[in-house]
C-alpha atoms as a PDB file:
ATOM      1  CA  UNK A   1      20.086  11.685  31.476  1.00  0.00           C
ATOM      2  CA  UNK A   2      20.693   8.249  30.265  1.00  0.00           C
ATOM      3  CA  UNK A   3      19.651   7.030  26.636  1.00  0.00           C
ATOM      4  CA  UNK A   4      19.082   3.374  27.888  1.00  0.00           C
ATOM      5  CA  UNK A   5      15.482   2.932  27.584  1.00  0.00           C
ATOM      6  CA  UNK A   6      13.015   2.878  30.645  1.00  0.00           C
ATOM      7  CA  UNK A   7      11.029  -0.178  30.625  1.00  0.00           C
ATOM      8  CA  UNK A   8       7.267   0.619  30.470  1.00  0.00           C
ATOM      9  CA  UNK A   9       7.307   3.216  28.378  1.00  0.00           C
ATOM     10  CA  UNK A  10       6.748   3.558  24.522  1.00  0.00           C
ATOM     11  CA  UNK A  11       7.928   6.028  21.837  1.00  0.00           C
ATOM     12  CA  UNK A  12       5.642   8.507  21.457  1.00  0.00           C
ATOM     13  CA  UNK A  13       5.053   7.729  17.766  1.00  0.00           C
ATOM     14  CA  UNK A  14       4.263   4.079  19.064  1.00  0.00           C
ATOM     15  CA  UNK A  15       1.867   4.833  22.114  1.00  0.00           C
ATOM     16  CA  UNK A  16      -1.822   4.467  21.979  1.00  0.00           C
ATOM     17  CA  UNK A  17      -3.898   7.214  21.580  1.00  0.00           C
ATOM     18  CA  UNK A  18      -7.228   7.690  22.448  1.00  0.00           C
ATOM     19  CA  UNK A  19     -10.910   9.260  21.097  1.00  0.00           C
ATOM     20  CA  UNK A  20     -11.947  11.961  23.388  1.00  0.00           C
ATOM     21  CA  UNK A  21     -11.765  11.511  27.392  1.00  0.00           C
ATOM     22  CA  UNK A  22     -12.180   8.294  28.962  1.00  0.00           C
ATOM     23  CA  UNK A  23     -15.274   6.820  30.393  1.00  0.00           C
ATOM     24  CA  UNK A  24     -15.065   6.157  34.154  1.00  0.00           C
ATOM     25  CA  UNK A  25     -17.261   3.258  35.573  1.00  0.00           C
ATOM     26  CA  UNK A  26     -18.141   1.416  38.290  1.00  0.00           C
ATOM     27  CA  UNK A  27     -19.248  -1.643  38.363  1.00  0.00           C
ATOM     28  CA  UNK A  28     -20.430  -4.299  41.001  1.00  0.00           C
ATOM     29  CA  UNK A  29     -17.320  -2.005  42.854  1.00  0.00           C
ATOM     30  CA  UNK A  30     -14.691  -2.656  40.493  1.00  0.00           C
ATOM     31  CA  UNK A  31     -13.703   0.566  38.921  1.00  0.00           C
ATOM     32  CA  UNK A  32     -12.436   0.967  35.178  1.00  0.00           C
ATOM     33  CA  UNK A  33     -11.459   3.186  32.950  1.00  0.00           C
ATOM     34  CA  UNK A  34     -12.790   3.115  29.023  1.00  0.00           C
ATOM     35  CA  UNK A  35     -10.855   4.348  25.986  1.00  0.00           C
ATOM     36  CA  UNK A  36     -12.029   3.864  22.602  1.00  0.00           C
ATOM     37  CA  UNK A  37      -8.453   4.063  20.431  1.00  0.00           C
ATOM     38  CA  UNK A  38      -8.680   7.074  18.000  1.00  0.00           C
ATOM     39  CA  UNK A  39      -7.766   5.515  14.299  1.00  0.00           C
ATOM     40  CA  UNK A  40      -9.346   2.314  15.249  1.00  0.00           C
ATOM     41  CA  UNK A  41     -13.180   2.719  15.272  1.00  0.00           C
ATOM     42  CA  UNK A  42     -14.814  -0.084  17.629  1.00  0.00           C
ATOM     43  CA  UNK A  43     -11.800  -0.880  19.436  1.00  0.00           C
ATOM     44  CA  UNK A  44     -11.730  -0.501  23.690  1.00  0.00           C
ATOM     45  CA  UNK A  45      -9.078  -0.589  26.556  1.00  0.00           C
ATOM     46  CA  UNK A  46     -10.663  -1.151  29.875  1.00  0.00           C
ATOM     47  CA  UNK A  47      -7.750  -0.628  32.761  1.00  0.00           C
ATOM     48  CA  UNK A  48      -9.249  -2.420  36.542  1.00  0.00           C
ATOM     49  CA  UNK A  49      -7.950   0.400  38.459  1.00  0.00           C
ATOM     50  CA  UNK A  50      -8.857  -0.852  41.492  1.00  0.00           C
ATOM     51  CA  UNK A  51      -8.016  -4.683  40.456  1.00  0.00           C
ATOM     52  CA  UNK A  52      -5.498  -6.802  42.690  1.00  0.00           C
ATOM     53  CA  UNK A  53      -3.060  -6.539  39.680  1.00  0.00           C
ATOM     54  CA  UNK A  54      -1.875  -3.348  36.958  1.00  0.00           C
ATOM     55  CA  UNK A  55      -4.703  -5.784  34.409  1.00  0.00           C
ATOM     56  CA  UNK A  56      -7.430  -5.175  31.863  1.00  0.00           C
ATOM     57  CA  UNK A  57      -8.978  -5.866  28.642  1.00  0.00           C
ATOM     58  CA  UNK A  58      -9.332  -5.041  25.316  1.00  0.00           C
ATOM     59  CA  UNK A  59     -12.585  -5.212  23.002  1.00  0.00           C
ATOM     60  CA  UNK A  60     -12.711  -5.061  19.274  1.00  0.00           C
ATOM     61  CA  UNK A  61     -15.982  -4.773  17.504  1.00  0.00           C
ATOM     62  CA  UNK A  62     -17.885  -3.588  14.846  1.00  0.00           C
ATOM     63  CA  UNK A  63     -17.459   0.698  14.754  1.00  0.00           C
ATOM     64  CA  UNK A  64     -21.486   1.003  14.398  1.00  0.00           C
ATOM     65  CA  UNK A  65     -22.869   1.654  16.876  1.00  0.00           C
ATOM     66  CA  UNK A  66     -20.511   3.239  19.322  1.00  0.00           C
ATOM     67  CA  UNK A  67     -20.605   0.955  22.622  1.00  0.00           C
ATOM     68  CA  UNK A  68     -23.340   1.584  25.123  1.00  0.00           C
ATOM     69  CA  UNK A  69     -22.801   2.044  28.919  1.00  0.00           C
ATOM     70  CA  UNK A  70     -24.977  -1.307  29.868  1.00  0.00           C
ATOM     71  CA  UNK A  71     -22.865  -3.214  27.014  1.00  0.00           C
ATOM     72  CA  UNK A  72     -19.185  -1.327  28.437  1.00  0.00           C
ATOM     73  CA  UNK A  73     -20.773  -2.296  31.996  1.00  0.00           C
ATOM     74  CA  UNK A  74     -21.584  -6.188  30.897  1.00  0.00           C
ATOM     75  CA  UNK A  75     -18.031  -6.566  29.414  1.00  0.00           C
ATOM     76  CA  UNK A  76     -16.783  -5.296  32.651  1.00  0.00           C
ATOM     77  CA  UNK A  77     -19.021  -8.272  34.518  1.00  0.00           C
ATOM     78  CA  UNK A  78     -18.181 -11.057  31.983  1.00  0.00           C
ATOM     79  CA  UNK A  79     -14.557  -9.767  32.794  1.00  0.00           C
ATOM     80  CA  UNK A  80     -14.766 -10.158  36.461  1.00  0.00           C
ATOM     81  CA  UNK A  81     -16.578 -13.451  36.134  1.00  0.00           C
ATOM     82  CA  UNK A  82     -13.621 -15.021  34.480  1.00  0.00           C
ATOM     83  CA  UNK A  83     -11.220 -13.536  37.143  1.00  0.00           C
ATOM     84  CA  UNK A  84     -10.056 -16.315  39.590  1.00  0.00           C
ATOM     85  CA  UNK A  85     -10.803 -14.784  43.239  1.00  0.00           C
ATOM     86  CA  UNK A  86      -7.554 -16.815  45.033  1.00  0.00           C
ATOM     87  CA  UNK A  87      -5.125 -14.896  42.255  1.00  0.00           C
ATOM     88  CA  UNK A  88      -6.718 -11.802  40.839  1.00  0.00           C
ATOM     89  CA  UNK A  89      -5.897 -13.485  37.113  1.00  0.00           C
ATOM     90  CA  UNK A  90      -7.881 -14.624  34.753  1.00  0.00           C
ATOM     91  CA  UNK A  91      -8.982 -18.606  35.945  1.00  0.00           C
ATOM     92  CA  UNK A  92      -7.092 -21.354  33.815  1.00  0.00           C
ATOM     93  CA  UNK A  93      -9.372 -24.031  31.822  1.00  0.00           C
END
């Protein structure tokens, strides 16, 4: 086994954990995954799983209320809305 580090992956003391089992949706047939990080009440990963590139978002609010589904599912279209078609990234200004 070699001690050179494998790029991708973090120290376990260093990786990101998250609050119960992640929220699968999909939505206008993009699929995504939701995490809400554990220690850091209000704050969401969405991963595109089925996106043209490994991509996704983060979203950092207030911890009360928890998210909704209809507010994860419009941050998932506000997402996509921004996403240029012709590269699968976000468009540039």
């Amino acid at each position: 086994m070699s001690d050179e580090p494998e790029p991708g992956l973090a120290p376990e003391h260093m990786r990101i954990r998250y609050r119960g089992d992640p929220i699968m949706l999909t939505v206008d047939g993009q699929d995504f995954r939701v995490g809400e990080r554990a220690g850091e009440p209000g704050a969401y990963d969405f991963d595109w799983l089925n996106g043209p590139h490994d991509y996704g978002f983060g979203i950092s609010r207030s911890a009360s209320p928890p998210m909704s589904l209809p507010e994860m599912e419009e941050a998932i279209r506000n997402f996509i809305g921004q996403v240029d078609p012709a590269t699968g990234y976000l468009a540039e200004d």
